[in-house]
N, C-alpha and C. Protein backbone atom coordinates (compact mmCIF):
# COMPACT_ATOMS: atom_id res chain seq x y z
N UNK A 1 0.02 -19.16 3.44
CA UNK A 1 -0.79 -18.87 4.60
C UNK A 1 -0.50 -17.46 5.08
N UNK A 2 -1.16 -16.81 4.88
CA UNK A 2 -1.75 -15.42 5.49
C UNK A 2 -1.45 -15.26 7.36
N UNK A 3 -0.47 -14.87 7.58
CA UNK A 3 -0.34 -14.60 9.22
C UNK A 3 -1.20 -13.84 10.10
N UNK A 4 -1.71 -12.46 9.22
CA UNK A 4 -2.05 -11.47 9.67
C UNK A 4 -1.72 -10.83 10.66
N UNK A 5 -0.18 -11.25 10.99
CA UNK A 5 0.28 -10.42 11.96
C UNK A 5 1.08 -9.14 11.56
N UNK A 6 1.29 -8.22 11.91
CA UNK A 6 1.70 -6.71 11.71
C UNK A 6 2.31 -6.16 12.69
N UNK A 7 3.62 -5.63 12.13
CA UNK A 7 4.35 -5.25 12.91
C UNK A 7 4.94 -3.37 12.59
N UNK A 8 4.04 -3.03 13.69
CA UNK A 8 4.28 -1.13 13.00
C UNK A 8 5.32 -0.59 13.80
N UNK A 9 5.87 0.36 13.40
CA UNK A 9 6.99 1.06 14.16
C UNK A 9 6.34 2.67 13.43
N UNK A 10 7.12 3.44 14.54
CA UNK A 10 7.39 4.97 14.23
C UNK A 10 8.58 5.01 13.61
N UNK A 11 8.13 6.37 12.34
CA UNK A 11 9.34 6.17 11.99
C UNK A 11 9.79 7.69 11.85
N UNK A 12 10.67 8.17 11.07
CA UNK A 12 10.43 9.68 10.76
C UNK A 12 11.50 9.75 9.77
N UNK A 13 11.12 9.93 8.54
CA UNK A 13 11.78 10.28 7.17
C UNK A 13 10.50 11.02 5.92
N UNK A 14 11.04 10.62 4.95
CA UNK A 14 10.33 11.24 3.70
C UNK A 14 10.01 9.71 2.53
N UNK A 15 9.35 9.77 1.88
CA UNK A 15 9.34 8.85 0.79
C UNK A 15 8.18 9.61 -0.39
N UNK A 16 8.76 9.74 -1.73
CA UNK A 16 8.74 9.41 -3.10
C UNK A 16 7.28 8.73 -3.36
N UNK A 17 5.96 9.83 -3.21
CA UNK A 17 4.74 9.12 -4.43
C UNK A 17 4.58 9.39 -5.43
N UNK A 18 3.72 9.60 -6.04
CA UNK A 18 2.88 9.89 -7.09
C UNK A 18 2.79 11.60 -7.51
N UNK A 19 2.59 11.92 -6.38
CA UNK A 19 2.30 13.55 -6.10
C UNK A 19 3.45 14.13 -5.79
N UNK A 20 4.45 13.35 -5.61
CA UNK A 20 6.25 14.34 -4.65
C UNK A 20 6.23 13.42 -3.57
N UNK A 21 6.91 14.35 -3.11
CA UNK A 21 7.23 13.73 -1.98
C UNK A 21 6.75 14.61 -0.85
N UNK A 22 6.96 12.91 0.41
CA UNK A 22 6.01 14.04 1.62
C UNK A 22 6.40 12.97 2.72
N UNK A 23 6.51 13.36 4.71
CA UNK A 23 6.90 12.95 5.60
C UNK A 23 6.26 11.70 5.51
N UNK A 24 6.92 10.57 5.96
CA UNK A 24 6.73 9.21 6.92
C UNK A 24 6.73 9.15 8.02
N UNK A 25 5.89 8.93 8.95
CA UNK A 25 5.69 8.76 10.36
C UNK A 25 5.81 7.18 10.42
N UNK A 26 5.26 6.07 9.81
CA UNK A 26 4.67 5.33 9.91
C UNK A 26 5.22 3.85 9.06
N UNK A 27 5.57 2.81 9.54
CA UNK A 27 6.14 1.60 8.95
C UNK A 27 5.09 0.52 9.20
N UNK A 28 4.54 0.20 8.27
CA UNK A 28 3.91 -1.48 8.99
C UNK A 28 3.90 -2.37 7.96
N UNK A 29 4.65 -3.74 8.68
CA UNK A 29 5.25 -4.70 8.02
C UNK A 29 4.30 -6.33 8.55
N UNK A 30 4.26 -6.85 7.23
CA UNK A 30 3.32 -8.13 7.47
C UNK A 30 3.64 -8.64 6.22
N UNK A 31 3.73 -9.63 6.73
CA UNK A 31 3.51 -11.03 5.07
C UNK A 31 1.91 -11.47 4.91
N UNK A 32 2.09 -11.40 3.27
CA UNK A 32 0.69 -11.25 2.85
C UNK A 32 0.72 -11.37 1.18
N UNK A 33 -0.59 -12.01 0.45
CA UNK A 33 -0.96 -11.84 -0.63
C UNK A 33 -0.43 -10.67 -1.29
N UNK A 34 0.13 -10.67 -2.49
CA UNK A 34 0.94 -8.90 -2.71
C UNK A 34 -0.06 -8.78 -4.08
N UNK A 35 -0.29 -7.13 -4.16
CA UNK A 35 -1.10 -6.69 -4.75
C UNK A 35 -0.65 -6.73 -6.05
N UNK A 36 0.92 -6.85 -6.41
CA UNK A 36 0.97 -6.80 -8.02
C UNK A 36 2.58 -7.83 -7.77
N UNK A 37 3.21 -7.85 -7.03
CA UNK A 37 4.44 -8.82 -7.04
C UNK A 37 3.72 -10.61 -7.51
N UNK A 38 4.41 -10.69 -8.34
CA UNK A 38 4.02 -12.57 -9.03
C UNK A 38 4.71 -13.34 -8.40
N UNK A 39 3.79 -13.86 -6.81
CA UNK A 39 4.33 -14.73 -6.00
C UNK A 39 3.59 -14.90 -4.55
N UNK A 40 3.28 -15.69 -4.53
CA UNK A 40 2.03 -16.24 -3.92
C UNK A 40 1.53 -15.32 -2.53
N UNK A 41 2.91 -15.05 -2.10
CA UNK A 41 3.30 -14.26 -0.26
C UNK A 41 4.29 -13.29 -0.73
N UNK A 42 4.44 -12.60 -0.18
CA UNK A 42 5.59 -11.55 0.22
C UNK A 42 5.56 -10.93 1.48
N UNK A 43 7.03 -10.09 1.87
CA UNK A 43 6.51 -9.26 2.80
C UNK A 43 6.39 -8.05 2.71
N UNK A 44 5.76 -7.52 3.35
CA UNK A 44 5.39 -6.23 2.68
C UNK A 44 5.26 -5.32 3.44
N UNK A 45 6.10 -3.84 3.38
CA UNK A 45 6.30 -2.60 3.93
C UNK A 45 5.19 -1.66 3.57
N UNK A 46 4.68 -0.89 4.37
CA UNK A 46 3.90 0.01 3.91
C UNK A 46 4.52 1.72 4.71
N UNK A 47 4.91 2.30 4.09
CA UNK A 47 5.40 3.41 4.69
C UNK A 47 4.60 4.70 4.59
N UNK A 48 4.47 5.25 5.90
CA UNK A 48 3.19 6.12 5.37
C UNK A 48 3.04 7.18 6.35
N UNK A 49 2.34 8.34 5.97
CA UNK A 49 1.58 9.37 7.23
C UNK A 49 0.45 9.13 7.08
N UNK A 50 0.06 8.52 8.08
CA UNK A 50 -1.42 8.07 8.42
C UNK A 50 -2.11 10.03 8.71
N UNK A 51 -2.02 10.66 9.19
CA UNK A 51 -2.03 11.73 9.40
C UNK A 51 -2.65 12.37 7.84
N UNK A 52 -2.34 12.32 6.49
CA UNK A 52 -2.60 13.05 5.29
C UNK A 52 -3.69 11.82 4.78
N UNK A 53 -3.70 11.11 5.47
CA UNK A 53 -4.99 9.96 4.73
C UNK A 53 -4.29 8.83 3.77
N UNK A 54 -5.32 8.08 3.22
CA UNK A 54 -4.04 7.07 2.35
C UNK A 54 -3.18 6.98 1.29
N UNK A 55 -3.91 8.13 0.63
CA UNK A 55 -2.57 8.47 -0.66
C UNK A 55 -1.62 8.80 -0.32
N UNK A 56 -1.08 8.87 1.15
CA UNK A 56 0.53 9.40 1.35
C UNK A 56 0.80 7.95 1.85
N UNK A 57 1.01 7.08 0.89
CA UNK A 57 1.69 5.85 1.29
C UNK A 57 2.37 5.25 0.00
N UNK A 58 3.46 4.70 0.38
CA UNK A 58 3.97 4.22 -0.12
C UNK A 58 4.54 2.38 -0.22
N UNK A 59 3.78 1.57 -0.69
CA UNK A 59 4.14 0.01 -0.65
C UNK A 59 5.00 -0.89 -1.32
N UNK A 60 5.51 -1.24 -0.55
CA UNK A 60 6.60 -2.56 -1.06
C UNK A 60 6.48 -4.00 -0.64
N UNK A 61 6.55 -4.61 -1.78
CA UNK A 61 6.42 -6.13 -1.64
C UNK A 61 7.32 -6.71 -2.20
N UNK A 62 8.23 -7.28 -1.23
CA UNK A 62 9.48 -7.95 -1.15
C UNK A 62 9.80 -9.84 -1.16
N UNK A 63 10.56 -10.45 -1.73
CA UNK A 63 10.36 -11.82 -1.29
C UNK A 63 11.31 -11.76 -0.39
N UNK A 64 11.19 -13.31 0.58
CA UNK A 64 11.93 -13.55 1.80
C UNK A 64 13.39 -13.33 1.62
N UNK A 65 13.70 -13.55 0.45
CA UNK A 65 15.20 -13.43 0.22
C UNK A 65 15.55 -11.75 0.16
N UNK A 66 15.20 -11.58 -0.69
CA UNK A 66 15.24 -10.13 -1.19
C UNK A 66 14.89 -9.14 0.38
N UNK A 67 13.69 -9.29 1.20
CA UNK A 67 13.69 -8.57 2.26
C UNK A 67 15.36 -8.62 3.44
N UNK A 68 15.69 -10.32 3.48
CA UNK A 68 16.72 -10.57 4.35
C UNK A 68 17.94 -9.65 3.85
N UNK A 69 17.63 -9.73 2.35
CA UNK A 69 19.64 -8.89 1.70
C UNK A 69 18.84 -7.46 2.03
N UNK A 70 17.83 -7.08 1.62
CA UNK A 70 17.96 -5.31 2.25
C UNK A 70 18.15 -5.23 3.59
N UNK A 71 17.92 -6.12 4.73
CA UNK A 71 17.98 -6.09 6.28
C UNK A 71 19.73 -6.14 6.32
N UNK A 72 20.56 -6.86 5.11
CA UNK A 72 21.94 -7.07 5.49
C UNK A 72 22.16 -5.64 5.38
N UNK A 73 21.60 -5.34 3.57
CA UNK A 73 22.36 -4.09 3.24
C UNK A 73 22.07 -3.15 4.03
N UNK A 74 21.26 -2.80 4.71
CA UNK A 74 20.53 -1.32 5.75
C UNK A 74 21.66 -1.61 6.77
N UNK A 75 21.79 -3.08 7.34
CA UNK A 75 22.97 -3.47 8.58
C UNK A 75 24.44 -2.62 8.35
N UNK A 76 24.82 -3.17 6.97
CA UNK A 76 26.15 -2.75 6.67
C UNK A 76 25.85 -1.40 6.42
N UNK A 77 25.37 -0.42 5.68
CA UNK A 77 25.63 0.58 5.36
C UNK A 77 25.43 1.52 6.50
N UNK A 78 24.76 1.22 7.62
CA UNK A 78 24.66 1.64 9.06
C UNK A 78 25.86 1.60 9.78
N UNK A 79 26.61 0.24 9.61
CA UNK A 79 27.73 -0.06 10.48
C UNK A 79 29.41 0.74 9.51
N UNK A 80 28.88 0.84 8.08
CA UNK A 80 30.01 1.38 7.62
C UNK A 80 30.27 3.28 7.65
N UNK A 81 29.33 3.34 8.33
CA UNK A 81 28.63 4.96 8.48
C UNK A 81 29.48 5.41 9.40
N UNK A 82 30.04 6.62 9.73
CA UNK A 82 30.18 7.16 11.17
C UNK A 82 29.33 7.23 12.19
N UNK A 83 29.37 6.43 13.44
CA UNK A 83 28.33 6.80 14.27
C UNK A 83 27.64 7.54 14.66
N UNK A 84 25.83 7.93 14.18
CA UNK A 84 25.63 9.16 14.41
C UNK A 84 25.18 10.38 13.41
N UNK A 85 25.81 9.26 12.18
CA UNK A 85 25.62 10.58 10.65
C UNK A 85 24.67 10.30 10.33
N UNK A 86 23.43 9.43 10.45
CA UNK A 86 22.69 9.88 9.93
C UNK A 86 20.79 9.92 10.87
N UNK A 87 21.94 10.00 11.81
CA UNK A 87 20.63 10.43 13.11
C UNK A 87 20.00 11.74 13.15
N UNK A 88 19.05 11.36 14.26
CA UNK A 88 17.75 13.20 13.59
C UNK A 88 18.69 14.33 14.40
N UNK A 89 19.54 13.55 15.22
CA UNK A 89 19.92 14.86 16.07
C UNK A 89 21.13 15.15 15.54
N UNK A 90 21.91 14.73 14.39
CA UNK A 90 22.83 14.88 13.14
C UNK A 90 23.25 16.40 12.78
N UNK A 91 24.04 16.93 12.67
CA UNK A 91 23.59 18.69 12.28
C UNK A 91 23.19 18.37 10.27
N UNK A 92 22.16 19.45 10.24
CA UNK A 92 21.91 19.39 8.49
C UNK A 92 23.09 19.72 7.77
């Protein structure tokens, strides 16, 4: 079953297409039919600058398990970080 609910955030990094790479403003997350993952639902990230049109996006379709261990791993590798290292106001 299809939720169609969506959940977007701001974001601000870079991500890896086709063409290079280029800024992310943009996260929106929903479970949904996945366009090439073999499995009925997933959830699925879309990271993107809405701003350059739609080829600056980048999609991921994750299963429930697999999304929960990247939510651990992003947790831990955040909490094993120095507070702060890898924030925008960070020095380069």
């Amino acid at each position: 079953m299809c939720t169609y609910d969506t959940e977007t955030v701001e974001i601000e990094g870079s991500a890896k297409g086709p063409d290079g790479w280029f800024e992310v403003t943009r996260a929106a997350v929903y479970v949904d039919h996945p366009h090439h993952a073999p499995f009925g639902h997933t959830l699925n990230i879309d990271f993107a600058d809405p701003a350059q049109g739609p080829a600056a996006r980048v999609a991921v379709e994750l299963t429930e398990e697999a999304a929960r261990a990247l939510m651990a791993a992003i947790q831990a590798a955040l909490d094993h970080a120095p507070a702060g290292l890898a924030s925008r106001s960070a020095p380069v």
